[in-house]
Protein backbone atom coordinates (compact mmCIF):
# COMPACT_ATOMS: atom_id res chain seq x y z
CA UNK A 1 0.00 0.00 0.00
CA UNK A 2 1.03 3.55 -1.03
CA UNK A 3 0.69 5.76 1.95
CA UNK A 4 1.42 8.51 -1.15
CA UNK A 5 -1.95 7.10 -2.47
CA UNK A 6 -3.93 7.41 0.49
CA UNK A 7 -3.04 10.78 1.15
CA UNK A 8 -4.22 11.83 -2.43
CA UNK A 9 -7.32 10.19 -1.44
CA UNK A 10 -7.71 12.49 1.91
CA UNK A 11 -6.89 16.00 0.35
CA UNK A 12 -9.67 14.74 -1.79
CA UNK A 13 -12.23 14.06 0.88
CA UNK A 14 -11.16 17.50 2.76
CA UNK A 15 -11.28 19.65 -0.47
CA UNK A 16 -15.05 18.21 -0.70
CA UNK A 17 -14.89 19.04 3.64
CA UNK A 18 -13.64 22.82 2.97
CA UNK A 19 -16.51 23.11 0.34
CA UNK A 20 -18.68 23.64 3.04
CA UNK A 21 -16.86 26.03 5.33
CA UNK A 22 -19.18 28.48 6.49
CA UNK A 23 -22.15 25.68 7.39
CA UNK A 24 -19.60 23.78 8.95
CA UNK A 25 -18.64 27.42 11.42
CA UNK A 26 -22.16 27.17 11.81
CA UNK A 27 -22.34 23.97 13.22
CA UNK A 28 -19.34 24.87 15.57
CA UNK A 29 -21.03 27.89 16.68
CA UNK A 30 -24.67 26.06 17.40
CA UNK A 31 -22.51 23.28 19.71
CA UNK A 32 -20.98 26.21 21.37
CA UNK A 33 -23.97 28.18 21.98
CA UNK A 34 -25.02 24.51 23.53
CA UNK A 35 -22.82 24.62 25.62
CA UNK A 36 -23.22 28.07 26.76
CA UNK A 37 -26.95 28.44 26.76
CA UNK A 38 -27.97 25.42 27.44
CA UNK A 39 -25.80 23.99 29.61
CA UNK A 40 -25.66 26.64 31.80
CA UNK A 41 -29.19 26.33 32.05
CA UNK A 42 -29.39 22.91 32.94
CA UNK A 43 -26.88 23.41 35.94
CA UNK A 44 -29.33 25.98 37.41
CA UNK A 45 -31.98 23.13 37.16
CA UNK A 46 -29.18 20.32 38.98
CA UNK A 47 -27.91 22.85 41.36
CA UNK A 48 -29.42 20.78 44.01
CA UNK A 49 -27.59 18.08 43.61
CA UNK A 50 -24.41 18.06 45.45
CA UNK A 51 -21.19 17.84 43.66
CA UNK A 52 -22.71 17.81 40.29
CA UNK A 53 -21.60 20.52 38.42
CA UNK A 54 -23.70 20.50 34.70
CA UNK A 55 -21.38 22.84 32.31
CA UNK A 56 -18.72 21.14 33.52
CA UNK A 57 -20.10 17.34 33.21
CA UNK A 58 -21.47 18.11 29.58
CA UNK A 59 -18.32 19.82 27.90
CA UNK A 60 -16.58 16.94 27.55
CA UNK A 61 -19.98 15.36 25.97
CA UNK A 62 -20.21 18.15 23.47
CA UNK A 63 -16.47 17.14 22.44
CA UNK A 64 -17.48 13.87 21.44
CA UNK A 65 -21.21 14.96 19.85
CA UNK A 66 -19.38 17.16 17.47
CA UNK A 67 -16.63 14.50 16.45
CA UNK A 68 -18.80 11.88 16.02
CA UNK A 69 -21.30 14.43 14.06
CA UNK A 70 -18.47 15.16 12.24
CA UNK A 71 -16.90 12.04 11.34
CA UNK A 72 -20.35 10.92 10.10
CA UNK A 73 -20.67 13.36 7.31
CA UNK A 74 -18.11 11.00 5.10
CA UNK A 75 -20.96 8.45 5.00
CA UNK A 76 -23.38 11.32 2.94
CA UNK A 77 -20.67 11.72 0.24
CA UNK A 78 -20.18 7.99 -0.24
CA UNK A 79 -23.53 7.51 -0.71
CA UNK A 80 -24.29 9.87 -2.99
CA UNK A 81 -21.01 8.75 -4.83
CA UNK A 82 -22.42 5.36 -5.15
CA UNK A 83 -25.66 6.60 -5.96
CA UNK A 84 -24.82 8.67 -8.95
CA UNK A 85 -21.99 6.15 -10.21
CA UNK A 86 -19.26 9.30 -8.94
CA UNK A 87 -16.71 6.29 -7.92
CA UNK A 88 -16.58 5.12 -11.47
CA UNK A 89 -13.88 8.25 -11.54
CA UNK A 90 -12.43 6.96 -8.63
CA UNK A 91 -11.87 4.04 -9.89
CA UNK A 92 -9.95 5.75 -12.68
CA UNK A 93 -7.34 7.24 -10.26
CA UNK A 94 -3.80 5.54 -10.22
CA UNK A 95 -4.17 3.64 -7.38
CA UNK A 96 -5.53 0.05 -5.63
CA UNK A 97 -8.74 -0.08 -4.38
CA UNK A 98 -7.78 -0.97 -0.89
CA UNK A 99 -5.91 2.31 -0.59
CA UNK A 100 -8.77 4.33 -1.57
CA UNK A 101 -11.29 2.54 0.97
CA UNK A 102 -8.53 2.98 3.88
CA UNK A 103 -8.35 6.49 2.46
CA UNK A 104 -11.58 7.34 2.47
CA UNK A 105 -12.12 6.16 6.11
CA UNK A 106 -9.12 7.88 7.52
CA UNK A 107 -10.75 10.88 5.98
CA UNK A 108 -13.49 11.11 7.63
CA UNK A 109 -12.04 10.25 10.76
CA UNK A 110 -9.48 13.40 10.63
CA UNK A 111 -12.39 15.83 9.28
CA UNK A 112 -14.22 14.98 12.57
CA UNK A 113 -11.12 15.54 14.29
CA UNK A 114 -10.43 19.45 12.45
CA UNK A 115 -14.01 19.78 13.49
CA UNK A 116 -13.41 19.15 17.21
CA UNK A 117 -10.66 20.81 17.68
CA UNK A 118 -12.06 24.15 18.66
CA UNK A 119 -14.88 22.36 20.81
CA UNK A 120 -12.08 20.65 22.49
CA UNK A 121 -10.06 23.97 23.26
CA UNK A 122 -13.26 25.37 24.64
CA UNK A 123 -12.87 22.48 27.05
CA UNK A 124 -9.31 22.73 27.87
CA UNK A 125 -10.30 27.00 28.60
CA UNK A 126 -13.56 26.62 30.60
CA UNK A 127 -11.98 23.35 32.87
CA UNK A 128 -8.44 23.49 32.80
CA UNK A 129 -5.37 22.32 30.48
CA UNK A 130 -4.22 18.79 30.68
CA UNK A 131 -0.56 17.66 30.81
CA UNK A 132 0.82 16.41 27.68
CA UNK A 133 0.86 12.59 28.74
CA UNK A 134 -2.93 13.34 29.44
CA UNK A 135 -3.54 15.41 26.20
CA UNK A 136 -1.94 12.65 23.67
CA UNK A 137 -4.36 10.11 25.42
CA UNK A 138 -7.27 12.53 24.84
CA UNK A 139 -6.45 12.75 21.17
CA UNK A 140 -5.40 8.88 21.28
CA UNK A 141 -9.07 8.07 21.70
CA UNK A 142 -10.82 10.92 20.03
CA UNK A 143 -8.96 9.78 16.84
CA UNK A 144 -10.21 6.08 17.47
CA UNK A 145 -13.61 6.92 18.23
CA UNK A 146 -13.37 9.30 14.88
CA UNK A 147 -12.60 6.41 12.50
CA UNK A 148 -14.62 3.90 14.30
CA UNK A 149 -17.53 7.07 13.58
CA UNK A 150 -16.13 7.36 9.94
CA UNK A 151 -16.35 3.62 9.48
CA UNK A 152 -20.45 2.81 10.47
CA UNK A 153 -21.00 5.67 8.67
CA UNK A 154 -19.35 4.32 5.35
CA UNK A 155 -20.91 0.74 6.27
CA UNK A 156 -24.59 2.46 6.32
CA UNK A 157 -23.74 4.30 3.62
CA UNK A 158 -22.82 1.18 0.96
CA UNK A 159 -25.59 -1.01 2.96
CA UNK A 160 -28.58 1.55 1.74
CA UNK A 161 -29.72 1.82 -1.82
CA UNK A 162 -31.05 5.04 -1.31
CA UNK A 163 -30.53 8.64 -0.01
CA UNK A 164 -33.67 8.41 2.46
CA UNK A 165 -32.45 5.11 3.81
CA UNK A 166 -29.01 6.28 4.62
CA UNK A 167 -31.07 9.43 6.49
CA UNK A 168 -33.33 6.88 8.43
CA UNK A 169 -30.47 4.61 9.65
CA UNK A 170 -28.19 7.52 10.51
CA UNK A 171 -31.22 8.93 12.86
CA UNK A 172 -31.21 5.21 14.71
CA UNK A 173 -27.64 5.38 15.16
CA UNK A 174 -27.79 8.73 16.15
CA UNK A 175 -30.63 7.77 18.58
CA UNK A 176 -29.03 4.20 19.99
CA UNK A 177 -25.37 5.62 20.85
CA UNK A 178 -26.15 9.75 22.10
CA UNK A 179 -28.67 9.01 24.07
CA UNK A 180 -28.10 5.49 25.55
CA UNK A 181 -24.38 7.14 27.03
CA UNK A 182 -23.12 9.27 29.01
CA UNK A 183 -22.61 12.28 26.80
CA UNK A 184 -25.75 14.23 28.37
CA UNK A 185 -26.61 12.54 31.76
CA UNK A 186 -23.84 10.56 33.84
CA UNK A 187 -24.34 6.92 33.96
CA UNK A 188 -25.84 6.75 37.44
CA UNK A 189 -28.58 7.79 36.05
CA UNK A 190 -28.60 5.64 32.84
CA UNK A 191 -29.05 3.14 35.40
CA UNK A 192 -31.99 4.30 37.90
CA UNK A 193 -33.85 5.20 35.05
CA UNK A 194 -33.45 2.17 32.87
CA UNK A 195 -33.39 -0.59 35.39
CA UNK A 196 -36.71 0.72 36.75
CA UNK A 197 -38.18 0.37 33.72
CA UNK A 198 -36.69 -2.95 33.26
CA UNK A 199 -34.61 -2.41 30.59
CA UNK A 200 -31.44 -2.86 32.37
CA UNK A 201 -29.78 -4.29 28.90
CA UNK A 202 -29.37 -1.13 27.68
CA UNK A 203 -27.89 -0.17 30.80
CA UNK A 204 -25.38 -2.58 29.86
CA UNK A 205 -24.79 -1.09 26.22
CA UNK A 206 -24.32 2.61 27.12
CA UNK A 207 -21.36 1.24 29.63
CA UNK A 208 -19.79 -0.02 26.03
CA UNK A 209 -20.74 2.28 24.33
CA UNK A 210 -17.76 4.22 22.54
CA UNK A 211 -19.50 7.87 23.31
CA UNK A 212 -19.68 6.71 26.81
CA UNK A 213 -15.78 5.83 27.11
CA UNK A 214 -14.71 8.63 25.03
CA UNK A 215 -16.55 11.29 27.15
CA UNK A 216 -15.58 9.67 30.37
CA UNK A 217 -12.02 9.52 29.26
CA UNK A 218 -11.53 13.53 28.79
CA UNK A 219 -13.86 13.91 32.17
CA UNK A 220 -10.85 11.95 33.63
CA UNK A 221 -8.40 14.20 32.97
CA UNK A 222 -10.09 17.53 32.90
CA UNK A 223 -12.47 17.84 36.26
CA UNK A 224 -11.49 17.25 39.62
CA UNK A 225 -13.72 14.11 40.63
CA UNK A 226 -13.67 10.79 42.12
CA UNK A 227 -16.51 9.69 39.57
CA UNK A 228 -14.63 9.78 36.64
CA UNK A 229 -11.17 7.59 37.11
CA UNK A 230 -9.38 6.76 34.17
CA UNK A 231 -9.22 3.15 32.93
CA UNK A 232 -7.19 1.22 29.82
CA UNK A 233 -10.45 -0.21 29.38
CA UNK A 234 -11.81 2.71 28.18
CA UNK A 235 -9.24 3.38 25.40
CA UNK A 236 -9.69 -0.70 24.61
CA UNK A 237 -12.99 -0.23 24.05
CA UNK A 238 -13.35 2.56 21.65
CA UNK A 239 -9.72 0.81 19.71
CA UNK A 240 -11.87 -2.18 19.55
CA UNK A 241 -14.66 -0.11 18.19
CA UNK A 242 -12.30 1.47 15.87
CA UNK A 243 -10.83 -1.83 14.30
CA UNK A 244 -13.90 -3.57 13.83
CA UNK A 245 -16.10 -0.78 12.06
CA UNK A 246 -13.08 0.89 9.85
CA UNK A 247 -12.15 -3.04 8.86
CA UNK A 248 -16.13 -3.57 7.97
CA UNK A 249 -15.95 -0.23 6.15
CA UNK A 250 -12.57 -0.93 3.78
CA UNK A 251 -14.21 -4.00 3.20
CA UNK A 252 -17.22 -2.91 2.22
CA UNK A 253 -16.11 -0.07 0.40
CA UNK A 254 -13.94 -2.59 -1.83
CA UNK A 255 -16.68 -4.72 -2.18
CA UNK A 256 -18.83 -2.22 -3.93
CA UNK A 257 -15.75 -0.88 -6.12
CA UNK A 258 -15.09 -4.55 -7.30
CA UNK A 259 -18.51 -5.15 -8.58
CA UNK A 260 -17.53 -2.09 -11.20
C-alpha cells in the first residue's frame, strides 16, 4: 500500500470538507452556543444536587457529539457517490482499491477531528489544560472513536440503496449511541432510570458504548472528581470499536468498487 496514495485520497475528501466552510462554522457555533446556553441552564436546574456541576459534566460530551457528528458526514458523500456512479472516476485514479477505501475512512475520521478541535479547546479553557501525557491520550481516543464514527458511517452508507435510507439509519444510530451514554446525563442515572423500567440491557450497552468511554475519558483528565477515574479499558474499548467498524468499512467499500 502507497501511503502517497492514500493521502491523495484524503486531500480529496477535505477539499469536498472545505466546500462547506461556512455551514460547517455554523455547526461549531450552534454546539458552542449549547454549551453556553444550554448547559448553563441545565446546571441551574441540577444545582441541588451536590457535587454535580452541569457545564462542567457536559463539555466533555459536546467534544465527542461534534466529532462523532463530524466524522459521520463522510458516509453522505459515499452515498451519494455510489448513488450517482461518482466512484466510477475513482476508480480511474492511479491507485488500488484498498488504498482508496482505507483512504476514504481515515478521511473522515481526521475531518471529525479538524471539526473538534475548537470544541475541544473550549474544554481545555472553561476546565483546565491537561498535561501532555494526558492530552496525547485525549487525542489517542478521540482519533479512534473518529474512525470507528467514519467507518459505520461508510458501512450504512454502501448497505442503503437510497438517499432516504441512509437518512433513516443515521437517525437510529444517532438515537441508539447519544442518548443510551453518558454524553448528556452521567451513567448513574442511565441506570436508575433504565433498570426501573426494566430495561437494564441497555444499561449494559451505554457502559460499552464508545460515546460513553470517550466522554468519560476527557472527564478523567479535565475535572477534579472521584466519579470519573481513568481506565485502559476505556481506550480498549473505543480501539476495539475502531478496528472492527473501519475493517467492515474498507471491506465494504472494496466490495462495492469490485462489482464495477
Amino acid at each position: 500500500m502507497k501511503v502517497k496514495a492514500v493521502l491523495h485520497v484524503i486531500e480529496y475528501d477535505f477539499k469536498n470538507f472545505f466546500r462547506y466552510r461556512w455551514f460547517v462554522v455554523g455547526l461549531i457555533a450552534m454546539n458552542l452556543a449549547d454549551l453556553f446556553i444550554s448547559a448553563i441552564v441545565f446546571t441551574q436546574m441540577t444545582k441541588d444536587i451536590p457535587g454535580f456541576d452541569y457545564f462542567q459534566f457536559f463539555a466533555p460530551g459536546l467534544a465527542v457529539v461534534g466529532l462523532f457528528a463530524s466524522a459521520f458526514m463522510i458516509g453522505r458523500e459515499v452515498n451519494m457517490e455510489v448513488r450517482r456512479e461518482i466512484h466510477h472516476y475513482l476508480l480511474s485514479l492511479p491507485m488500488t482499491r484498498n488504498e482508496l477505501a482505507i483512504g476514504r475512512v481515515l478521511a473522515g475520521g481526521l475531518r471529525g477531528m479538524l471539526y473538534m478541535t475548537p470544541l475541544l479547546l473550549t474544554n481545555f479553557i472553561v476546565l483546565r489544560f491537561p498535561t501532555v501525557p494526558e492530552l496525547l491520550l485525549i487525542l489517542l481516543t478521540l482519533l479512534l472513536l473518529a474512525v470507528g464514527t467514519s467507518g459505520i458511517s461508510i458501512s450504512i452508507a454502501l448497505s442503503t440503496t437510497s438517499f432516504e435510507k441512509f437518512v433513516t439509519a443515521r437517525g437510529v444510530v444517532y438515537y441508539m449511541l447519544f442518548f443510551c451514554s453518558s454524553v448528556f446525563y452521567p451513567l448513574w442515572v442511565i441506570q436508575e432510570v433504565l433498570v426501573a423500567k426494566g430495561l437494564g440491557i441497555l444499561v449494559v450497552f451505554a457502559q460499552v458504548n464508545p460515546l460513553t468511554n470517550g466522554s468519560d475519558m476527557i472527564r478523567s483528565f479535565l475535572l477534579n472528581s472521584s466519579d470519573y477515574a481513568f481506565s485502559p479499558l476505556m481506550l480498549l474499548n473505543v480501539a476495539v470499536f475502531s478496528l472492527m467498524f473501519a475493517s467492515l468499512a474498507v471491506f465494504a467499500y472494496m466490495k462495492i468498487l469490485q462489482r464495477h
